[in-house]
PDB file of N, CA and C in Angstrom:
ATOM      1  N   UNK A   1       0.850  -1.168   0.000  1.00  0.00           N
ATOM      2  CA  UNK A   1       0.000   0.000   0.000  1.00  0.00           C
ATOM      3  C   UNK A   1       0.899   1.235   0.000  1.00  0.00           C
ATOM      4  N   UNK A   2       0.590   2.279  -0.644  1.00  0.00           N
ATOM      5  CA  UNK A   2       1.399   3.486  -0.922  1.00  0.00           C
ATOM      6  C   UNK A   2       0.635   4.488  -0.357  1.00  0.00           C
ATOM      7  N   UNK A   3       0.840   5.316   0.611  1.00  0.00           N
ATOM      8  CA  UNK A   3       0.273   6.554   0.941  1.00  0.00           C
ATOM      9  C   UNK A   3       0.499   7.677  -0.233  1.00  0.00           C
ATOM     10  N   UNK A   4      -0.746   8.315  -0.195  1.00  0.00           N
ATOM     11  CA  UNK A   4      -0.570   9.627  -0.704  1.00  0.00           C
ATOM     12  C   UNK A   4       0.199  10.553  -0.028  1.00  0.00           C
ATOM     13  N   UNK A   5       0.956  11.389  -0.180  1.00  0.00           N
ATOM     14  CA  UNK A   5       1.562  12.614   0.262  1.00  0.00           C
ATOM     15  C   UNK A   5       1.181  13.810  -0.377  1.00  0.00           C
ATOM     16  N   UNK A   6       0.696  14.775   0.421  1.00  0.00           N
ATOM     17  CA  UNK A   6       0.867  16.500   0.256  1.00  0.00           C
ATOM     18  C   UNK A   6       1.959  17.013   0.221  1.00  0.00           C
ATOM     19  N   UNK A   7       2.045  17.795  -1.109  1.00  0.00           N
ATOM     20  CA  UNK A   7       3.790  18.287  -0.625  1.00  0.00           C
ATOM     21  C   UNK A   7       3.367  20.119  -0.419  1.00  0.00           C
ATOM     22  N   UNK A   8       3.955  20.314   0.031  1.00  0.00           N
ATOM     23  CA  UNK A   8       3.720  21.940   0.285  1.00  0.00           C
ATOM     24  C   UNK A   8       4.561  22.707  -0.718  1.00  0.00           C
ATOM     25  N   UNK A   9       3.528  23.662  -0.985  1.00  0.00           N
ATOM     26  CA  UNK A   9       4.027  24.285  -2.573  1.00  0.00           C
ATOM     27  C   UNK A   9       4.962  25.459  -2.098  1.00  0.00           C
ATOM     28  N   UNK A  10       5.236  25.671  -0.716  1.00  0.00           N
ATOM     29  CA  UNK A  10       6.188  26.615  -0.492  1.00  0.00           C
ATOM     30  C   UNK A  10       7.317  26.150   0.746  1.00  0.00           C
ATOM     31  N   UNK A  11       7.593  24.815   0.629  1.00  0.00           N
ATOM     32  CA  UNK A  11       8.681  24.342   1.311  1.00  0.00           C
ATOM     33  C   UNK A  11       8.773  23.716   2.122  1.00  0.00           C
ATOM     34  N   UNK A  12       7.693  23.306   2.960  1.00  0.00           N
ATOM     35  CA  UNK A  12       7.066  22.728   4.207  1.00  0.00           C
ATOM     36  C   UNK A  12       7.235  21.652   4.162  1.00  0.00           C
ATOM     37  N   UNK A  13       7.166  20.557   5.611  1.00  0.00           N
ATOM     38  CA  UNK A  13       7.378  19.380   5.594  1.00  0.00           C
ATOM     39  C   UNK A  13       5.781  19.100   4.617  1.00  0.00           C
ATOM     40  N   UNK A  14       5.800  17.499   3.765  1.00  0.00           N
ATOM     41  CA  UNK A  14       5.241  17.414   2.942  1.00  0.00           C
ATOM     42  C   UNK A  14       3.724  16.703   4.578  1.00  0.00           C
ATOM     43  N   UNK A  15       2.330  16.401   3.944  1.00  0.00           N
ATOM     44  CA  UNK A  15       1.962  15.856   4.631  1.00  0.00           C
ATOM     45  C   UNK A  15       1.716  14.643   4.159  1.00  0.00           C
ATOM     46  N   UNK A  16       1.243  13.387   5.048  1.00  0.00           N
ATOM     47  CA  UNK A  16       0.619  11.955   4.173  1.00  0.00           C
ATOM     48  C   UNK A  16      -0.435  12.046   4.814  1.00  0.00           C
ATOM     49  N   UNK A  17      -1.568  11.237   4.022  1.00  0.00           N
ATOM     50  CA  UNK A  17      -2.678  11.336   4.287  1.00  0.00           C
ATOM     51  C   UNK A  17      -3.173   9.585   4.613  1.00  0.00           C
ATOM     52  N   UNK A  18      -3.175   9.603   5.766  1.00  0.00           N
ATOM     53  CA  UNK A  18      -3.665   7.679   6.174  1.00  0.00           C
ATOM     54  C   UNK A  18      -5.008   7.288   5.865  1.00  0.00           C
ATOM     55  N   UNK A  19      -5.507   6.299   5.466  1.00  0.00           N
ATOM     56  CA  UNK A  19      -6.365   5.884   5.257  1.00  0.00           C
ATOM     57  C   UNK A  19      -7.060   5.528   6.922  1.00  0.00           C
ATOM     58  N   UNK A  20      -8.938   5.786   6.535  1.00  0.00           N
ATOM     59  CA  UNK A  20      -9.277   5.792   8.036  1.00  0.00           C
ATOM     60  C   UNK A  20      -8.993   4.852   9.108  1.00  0.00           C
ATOM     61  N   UNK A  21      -9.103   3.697   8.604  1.00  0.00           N
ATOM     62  CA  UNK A  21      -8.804   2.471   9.372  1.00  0.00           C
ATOM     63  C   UNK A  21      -7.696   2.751   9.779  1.00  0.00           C
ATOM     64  N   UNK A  22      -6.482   2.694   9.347  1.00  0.00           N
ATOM     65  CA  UNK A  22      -5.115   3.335  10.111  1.00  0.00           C
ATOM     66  C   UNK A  22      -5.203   4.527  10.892  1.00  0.00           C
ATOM     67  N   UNK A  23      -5.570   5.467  10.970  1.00  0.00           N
ATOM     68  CA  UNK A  23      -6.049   7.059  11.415  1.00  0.00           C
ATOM     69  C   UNK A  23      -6.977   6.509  12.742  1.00  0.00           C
ATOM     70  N   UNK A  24      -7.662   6.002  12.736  1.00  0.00           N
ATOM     71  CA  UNK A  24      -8.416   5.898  13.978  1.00  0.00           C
ATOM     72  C   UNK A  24      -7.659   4.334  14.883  1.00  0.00           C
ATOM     73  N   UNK A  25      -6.987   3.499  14.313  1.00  0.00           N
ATOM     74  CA  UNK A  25      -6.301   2.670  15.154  1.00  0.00           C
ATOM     75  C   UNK A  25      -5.380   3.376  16.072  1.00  0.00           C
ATOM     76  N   UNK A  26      -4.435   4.805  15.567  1.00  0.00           N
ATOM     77  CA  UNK A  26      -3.091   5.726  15.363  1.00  0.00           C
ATOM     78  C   UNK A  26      -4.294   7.125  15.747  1.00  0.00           C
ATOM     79  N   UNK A  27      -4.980   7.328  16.343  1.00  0.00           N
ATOM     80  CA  UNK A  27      -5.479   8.456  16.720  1.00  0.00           C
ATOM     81  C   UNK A  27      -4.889   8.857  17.860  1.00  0.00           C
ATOM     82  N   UNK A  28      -5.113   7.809  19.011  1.00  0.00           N
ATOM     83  CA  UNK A  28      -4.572   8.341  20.833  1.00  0.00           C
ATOM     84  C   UNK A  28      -3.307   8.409  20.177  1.00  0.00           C
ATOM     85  N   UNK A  29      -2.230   7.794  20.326  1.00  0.00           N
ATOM     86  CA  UNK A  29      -1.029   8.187  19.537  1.00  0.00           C
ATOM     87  C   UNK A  29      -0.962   9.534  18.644  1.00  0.00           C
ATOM     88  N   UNK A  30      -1.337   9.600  17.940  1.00  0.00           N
ATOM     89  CA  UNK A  30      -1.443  10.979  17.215  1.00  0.00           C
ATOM     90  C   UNK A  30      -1.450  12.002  17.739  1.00  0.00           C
ATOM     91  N   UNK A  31      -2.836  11.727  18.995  1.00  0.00           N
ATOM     92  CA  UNK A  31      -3.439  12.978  19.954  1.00  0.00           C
ATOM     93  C   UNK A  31      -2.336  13.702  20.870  1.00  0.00           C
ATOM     94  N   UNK A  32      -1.707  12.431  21.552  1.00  0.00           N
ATOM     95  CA  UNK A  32      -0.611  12.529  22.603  1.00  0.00           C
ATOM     96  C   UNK A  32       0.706  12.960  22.195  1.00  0.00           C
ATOM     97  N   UNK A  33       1.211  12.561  20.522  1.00  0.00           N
ATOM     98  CA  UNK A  33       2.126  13.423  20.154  1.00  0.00           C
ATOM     99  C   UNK A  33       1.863  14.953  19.665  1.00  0.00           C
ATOM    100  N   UNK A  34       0.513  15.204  19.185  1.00  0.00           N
ATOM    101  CA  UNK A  34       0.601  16.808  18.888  1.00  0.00           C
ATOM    102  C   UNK A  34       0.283  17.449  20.208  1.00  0.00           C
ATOM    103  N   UNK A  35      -0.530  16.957  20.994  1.00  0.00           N
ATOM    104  CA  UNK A  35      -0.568  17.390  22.707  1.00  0.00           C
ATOM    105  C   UNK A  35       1.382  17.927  23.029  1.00  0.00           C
ATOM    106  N   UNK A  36       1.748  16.922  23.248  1.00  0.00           N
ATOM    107  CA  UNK A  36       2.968  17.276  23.695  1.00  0.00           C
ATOM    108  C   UNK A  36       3.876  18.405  22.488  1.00  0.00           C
ATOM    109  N   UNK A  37       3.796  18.061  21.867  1.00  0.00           N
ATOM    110  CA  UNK A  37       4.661  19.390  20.300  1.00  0.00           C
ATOM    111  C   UNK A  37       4.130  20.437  20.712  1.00  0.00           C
ATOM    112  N   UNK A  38       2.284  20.678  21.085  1.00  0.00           N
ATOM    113  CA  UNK A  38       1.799  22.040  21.044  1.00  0.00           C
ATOM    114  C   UNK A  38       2.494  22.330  22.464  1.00  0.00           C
ATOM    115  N   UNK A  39       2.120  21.930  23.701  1.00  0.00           N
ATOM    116  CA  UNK A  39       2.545  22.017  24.788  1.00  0.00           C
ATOM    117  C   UNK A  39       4.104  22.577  24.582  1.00  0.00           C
ATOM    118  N   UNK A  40       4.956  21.793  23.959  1.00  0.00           N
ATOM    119  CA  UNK A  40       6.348  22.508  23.890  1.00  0.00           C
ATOM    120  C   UNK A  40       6.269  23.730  23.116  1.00  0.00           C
ATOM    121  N   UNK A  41       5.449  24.068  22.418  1.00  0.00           N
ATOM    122  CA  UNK A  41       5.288  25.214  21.321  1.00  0.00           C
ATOM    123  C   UNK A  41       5.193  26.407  22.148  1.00  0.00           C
ATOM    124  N   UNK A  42       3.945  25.891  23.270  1.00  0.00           N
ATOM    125  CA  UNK A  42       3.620  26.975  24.009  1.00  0.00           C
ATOM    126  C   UNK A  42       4.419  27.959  25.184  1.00  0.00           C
ATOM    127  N   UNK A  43       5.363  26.599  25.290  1.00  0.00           N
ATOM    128  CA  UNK A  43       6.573  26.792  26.744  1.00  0.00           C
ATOM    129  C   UNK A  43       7.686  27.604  26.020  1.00  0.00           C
ATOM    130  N   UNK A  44       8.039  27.156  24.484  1.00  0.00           N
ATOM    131  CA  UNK A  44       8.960  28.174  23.621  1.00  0.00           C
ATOM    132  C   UNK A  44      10.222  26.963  23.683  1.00  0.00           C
ATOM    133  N   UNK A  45      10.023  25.901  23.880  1.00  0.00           N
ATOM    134  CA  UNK A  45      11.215  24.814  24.265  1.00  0.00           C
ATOM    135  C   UNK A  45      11.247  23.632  23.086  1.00  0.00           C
ATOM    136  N   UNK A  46      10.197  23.665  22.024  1.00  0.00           N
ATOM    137  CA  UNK A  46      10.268  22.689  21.052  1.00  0.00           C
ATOM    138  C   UNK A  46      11.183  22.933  20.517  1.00  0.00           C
ATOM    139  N   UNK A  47      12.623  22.036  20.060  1.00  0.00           N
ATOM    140  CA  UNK A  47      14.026  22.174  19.609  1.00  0.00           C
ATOM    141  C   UNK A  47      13.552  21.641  18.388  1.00  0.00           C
ATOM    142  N   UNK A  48      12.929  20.791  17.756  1.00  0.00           N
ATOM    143  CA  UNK A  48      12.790  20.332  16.368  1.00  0.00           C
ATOM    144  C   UNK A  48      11.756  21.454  15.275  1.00  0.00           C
ATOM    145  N   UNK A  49      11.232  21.967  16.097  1.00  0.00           N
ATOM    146  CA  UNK A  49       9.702  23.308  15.656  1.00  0.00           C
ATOM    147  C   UNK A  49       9.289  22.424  14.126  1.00  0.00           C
ATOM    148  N   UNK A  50       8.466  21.331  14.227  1.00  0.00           N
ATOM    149  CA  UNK A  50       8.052  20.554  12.977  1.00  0.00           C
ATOM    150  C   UNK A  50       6.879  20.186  12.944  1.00  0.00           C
ATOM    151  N   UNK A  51       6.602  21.123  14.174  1.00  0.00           N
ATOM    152  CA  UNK A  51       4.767  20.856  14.105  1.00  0.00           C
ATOM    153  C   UNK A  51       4.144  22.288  13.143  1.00  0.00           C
ATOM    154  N   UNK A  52       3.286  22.307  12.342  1.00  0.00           N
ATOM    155  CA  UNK A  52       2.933  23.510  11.974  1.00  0.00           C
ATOM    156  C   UNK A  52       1.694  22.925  11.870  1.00  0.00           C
ATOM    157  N   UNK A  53       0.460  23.739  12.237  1.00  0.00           N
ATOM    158  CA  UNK A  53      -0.865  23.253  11.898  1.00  0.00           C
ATOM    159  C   UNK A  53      -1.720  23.597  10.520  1.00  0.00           C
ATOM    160  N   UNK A  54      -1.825  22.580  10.557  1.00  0.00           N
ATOM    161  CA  UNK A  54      -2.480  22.217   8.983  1.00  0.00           C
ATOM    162  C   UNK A  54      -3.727  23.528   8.774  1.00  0.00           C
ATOM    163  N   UNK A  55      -3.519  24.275   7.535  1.00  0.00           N
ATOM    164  CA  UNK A  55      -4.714  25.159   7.468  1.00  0.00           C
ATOM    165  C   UNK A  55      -4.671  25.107   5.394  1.00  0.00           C
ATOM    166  N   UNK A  56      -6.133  24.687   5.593  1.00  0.00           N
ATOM    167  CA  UNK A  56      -5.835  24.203   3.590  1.00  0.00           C
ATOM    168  C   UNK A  56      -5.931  25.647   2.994  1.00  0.00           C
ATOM    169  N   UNK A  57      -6.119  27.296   3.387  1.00  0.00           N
ATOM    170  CA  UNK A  57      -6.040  27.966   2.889  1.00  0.00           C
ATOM    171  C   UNK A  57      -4.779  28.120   2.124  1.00  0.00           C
ATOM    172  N   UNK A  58      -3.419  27.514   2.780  1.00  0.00           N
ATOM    173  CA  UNK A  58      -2.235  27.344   2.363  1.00  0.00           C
ATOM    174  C   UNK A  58      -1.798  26.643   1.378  1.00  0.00           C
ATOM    175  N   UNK A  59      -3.004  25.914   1.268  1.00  0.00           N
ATOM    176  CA  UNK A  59      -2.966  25.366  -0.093  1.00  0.00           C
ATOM    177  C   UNK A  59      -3.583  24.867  -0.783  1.00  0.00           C
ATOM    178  N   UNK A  60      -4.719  25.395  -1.133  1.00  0.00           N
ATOM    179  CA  UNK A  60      -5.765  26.163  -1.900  1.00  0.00           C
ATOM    180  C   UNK A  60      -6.190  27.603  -2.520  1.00  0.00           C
ATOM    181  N   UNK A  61      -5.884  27.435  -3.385  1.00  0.00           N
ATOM    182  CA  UNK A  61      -5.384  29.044  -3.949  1.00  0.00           C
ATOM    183  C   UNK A  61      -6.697  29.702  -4.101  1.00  0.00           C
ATOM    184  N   UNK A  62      -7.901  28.501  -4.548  1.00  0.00           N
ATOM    185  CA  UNK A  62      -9.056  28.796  -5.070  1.00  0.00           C
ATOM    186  C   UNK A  62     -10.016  28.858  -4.141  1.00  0.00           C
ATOM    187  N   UNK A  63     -10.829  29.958  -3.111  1.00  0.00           N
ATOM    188  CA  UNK A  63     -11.462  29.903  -2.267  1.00  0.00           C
ATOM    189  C   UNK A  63     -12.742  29.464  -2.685  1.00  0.00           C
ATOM    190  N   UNK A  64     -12.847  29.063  -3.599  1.00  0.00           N
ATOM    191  CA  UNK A  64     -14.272  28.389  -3.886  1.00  0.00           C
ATOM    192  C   UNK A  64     -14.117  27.054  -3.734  1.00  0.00           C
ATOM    193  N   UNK A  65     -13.350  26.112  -3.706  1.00  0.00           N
ATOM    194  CA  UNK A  65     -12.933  24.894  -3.527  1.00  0.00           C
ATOM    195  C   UNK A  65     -12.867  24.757  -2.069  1.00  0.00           C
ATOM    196  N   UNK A  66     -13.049  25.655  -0.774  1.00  0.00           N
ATOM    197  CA  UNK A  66     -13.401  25.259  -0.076  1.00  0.00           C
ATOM    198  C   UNK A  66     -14.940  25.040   0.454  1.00  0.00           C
TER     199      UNK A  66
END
């Protein structure tokens, strides 16, 4: 099986997109790692800074497509 990937049209880590069955097995996991990234975000102490939150205006040029 091959994931799709998002790549970001201005440099960004790319995203993959999981299929649901994987996504909801990998959710608490998921939850508990962006919990902790934001948490370090907020303290000013995240050393890797590789969380950025997903907003599709960034990449969607066409506001009618949302």
């Amino acid at each position: 099986m091959t994931l799709p990937i998002i790549k970001s049209p201005d440099g960004r880590e790319p995203y993959v997109r999981l299929p649901v069955p994987i996504y909801e097995v990998l959710k608490d996991q998921i939850d508990e790692l962006l919990e902790r990234k934001q948490e370090k975000a907020e303290v000013g102490t995240e050393a890797d800074g590789d969380y950025i939150p997903f907003d599709p205006a960034n990449y969607v040029q066409n506001p009618v497509a949302f």
